[in-house]
Protein backbone atom coordinates (compact mmCIF):
# COMPACT_ATOMS: atom_id res chain seq x y z
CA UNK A 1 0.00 0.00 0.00
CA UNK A 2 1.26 3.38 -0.69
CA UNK A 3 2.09 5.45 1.94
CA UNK A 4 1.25 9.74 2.63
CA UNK A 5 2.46 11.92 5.25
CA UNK A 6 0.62 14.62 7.50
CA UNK A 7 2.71 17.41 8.85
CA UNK A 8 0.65 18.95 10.73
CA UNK A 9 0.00 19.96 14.49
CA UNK A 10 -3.74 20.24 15.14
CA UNK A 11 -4.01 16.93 16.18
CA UNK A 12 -7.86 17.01 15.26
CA UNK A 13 -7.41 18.12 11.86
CA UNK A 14 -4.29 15.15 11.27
CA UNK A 15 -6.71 12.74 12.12
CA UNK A 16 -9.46 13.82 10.29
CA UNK A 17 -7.93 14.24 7.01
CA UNK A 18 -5.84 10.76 8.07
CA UNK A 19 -9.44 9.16 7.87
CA UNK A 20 -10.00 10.55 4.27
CA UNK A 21 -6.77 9.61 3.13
CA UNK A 22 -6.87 5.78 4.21
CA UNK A 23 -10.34 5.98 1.44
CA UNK A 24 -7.77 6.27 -1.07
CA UNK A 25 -6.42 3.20 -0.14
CA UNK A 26 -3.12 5.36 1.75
CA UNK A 27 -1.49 4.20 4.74
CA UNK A 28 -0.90 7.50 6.43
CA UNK A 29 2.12 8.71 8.60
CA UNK A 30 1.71 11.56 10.93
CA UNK A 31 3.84 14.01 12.42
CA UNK A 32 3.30 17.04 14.42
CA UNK A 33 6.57 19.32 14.37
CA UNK A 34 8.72 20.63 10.97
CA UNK A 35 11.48 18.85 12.36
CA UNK A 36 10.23 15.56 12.82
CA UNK A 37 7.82 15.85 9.30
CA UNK A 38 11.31 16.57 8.11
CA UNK A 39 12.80 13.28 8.96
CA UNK A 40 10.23 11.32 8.02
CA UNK A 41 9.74 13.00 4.82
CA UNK A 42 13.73 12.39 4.08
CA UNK A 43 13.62 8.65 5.36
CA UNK A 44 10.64 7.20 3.59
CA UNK A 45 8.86 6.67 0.10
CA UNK A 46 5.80 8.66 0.33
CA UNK A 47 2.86 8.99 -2.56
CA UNK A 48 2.33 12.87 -1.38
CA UNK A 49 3.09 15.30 1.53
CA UNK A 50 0.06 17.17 3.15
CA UNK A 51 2.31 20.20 5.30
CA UNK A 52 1.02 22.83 7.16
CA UNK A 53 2.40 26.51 7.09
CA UNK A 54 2.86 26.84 10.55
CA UNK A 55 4.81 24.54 12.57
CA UNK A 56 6.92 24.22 16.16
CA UNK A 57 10.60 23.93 15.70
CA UNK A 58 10.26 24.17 11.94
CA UNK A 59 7.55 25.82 9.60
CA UNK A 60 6.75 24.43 6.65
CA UNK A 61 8.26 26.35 3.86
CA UNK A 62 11.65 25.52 5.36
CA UNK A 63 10.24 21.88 5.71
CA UNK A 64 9.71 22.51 1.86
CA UNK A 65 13.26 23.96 0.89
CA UNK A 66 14.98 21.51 2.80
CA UNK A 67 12.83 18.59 0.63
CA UNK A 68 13.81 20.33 -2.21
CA UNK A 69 17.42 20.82 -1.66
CA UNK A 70 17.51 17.34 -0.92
CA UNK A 71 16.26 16.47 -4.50
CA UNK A 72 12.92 15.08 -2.88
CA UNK A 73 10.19 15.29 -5.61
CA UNK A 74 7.67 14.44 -3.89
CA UNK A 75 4.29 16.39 -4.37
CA UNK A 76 3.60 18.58 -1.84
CA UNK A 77 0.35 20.27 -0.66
CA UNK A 78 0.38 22.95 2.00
CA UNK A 79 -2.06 24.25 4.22
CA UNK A 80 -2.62 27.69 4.90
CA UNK A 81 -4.69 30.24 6.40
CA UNK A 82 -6.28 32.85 4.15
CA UNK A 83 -4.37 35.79 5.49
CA UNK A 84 -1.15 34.45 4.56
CA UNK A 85 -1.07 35.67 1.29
CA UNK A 86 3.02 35.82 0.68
CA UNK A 87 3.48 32.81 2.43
CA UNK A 88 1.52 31.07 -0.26
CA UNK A 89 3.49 32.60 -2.91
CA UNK A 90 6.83 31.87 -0.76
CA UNK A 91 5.35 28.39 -0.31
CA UNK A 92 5.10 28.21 -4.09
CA UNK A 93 8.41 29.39 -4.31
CA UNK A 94 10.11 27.00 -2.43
CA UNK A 95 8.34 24.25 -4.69
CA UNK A 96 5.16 23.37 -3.53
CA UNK A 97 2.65 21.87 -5.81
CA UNK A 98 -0.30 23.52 -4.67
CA UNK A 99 -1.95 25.03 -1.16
CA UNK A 100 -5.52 25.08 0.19
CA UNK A 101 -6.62 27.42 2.50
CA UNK A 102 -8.18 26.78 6.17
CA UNK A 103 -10.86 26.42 6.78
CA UNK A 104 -11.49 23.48 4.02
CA UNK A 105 -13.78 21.20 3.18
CA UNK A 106 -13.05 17.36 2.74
CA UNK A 107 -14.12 16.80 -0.96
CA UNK A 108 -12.36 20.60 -1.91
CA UNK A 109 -9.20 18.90 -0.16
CA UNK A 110 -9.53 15.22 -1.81
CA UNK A 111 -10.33 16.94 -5.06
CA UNK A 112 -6.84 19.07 -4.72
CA UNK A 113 -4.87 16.12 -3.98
CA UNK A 114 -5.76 14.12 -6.83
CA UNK A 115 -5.29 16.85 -9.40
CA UNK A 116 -1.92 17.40 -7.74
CA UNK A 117 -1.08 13.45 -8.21
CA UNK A 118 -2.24 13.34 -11.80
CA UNK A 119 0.00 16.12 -12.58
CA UNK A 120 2.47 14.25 -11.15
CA UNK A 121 1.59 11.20 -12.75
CA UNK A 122 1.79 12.24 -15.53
CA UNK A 123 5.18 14.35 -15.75
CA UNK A 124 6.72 10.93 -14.25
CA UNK A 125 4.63 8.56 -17.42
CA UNK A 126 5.38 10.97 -20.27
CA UNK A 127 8.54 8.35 -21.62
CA UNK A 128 8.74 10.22 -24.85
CA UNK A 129 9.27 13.66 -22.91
CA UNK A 130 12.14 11.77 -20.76
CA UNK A 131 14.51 10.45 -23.31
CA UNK A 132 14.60 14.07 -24.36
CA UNK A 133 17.91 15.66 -24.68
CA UNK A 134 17.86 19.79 -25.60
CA UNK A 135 20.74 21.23 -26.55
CA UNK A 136 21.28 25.40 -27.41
CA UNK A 137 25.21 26.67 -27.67
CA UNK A 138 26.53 25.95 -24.43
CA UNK A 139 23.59 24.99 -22.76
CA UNK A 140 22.53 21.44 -22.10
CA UNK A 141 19.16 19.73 -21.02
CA UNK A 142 18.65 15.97 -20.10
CA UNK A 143 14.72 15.77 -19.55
CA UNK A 144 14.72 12.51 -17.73
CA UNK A 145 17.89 12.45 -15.63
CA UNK A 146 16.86 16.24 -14.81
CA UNK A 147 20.26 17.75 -15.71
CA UNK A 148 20.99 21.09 -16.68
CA UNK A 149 24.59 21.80 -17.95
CA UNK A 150 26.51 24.64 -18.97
CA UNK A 151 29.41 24.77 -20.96
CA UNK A 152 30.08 21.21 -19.74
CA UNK A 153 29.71 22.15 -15.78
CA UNK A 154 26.43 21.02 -13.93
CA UNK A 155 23.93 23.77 -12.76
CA UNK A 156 21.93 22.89 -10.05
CA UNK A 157 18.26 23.94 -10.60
CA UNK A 158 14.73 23.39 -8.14
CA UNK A 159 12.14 21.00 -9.42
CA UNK A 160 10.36 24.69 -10.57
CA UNK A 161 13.08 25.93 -11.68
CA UNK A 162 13.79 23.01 -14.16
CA UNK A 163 10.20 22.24 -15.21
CA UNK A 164 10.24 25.96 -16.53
CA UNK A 165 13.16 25.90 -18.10
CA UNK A 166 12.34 22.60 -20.33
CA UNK A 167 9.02 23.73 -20.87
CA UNK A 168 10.30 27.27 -22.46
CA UNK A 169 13.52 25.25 -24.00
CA UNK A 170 10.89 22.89 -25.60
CA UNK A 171 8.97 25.62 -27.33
CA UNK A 172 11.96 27.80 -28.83
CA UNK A 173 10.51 31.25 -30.07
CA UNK A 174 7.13 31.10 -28.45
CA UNK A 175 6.25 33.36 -25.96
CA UNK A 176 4.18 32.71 -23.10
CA UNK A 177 2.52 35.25 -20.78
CA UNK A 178 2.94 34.63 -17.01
CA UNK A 179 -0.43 33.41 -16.58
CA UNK A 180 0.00 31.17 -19.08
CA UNK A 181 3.48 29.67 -17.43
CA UNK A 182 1.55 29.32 -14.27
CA UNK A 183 -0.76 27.18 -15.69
CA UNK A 184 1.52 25.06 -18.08
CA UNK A 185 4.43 24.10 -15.10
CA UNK A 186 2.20 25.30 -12.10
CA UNK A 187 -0.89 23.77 -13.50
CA UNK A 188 -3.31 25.44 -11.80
CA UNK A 189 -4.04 29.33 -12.25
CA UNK A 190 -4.08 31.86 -9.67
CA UNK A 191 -4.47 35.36 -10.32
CA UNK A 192 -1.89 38.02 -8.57
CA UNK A 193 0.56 34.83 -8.37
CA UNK A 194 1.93 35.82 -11.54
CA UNK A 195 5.21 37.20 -9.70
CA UNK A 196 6.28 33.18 -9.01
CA UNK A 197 7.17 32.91 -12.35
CA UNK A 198 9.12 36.60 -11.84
CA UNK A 199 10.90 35.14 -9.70
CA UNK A 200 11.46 31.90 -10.72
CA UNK A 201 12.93 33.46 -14.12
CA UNK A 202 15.08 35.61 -12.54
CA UNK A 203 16.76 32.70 -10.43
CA UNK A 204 16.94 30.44 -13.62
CA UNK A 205 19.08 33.64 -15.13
CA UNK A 206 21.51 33.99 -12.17
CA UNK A 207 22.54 30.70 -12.83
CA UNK A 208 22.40 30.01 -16.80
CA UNK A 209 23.07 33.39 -18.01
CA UNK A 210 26.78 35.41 -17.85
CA UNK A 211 24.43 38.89 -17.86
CA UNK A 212 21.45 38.91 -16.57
CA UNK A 213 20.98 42.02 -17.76
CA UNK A 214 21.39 40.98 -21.90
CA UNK A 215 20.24 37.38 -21.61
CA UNK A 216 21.23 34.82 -24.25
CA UNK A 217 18.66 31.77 -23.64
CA UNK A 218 15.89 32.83 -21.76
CA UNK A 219 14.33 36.39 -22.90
CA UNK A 220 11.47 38.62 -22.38
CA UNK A 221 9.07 40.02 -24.90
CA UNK A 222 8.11 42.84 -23.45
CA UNK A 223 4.82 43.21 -22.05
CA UNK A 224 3.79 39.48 -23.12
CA UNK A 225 6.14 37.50 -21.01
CA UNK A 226 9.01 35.18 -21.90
CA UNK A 227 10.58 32.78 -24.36
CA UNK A 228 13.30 31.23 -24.75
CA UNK A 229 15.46 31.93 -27.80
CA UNK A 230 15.53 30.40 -31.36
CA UNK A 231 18.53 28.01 -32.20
């Protein structure tokens, strides 16, 4: 049986969505500090990790850097409250697959986690997409293996920061607004969020492009969005 994890404090709320989750045929883990969620998250094969925001001894976007640091794909929902605006987009940031706000209902929360694992599902089935190699000057892209090189040395990238890179390296001349990029490597679309993929872009240029200022892969069309350039 697959497994999921909880990180989460309210005990109440753990259990109750523990309940839900064991409907979907999950054997569920719990945990009730960052630090702890942490460890288990590291130390185990899990289908999906429900986090909240806020926890003791660690909150939950560092839960999620840390993950990500540590090359751990796994999707991740967070909880939130709905007057934590930037830490939903910092939550996003960090690489987060989606959030849902408290107060929630079951079926909103079921129906969030499944659209997060078909995403997932099918990034992971699409064989075709991984035996893709892209190649552009000095800049090199292996699609499954999820490497990024440049000029022969390896950049390391976030799951984010990769997905939007292939995804504009795939489609070379096109331009795509940020709503649109949102919804393509995101895949869901949230209006006022569109400053993710700001910043997301401007992270992928520190660390493929010698001037960030004239960029030579990844370029803006100004007052569209971005594309990436044409071999």
């Amino acid at each position: 049986m697959e497994r999921a994890l909880i990180i989460e404090d309210d005990k109440d709320i753990s259990e109750l969505i523990s309940i839900h989750l064991s409907d979907m045929d999950l054997e569920v883990d719990k945990s009730y500090d960052g630090q702890d969620g942490l460890m288990k998250a590291l130390n185990n094969n899990y289908r999906f990790i429900l986090l909240d925001l806020r926890l003791p001894k660690m909150d939950g976007i560092e839960v999620c850097r840390k993950l990500r640091i540590e090359k751990n794909n796994t999707p991740i929902l967070m909880l939130t409250s709905k007057s934590e605006e930037i830490d939903k987009v910092l939550g996003l940031e960090m690489g987060a697959d989606d959030y849902i706000s408290k107060p929630f209902g079951i079926r909103e929360l079921i129906a969030r986690i499944k659209a997060v694992l078909r995403r997932y599902d099918l990034s992971k089935s699409n064989g075709e997409e991984n035996e893709k190699e892209l190649r552009c000057e000095k800049l090199y892209i292996n699609v499954g293996m999820r490497i990024v090189e440049l000029d022969g040395n390896r950049i390391e990238l976030s799951p984010k920061e990769f997905d939007l890179l292939v995804h504009l390296a795939s489609n070379p001349g096109k331009t795509y607004s940020r709503m649109q990029l949102l919804n393509k490597v995101w895949g869901y679309e949230f209006e006022g969020f569109e400053h993710t993929v700001n910043s997301h872009i401007n992270r992928l240029r520190s660390k493929i492009e010698k001037n960030m200022s004239q960029p030579e892969y990844i370029l803006t069309t100004w007052g569209v969005g971005y594309k990436f350039r044409e071999n």
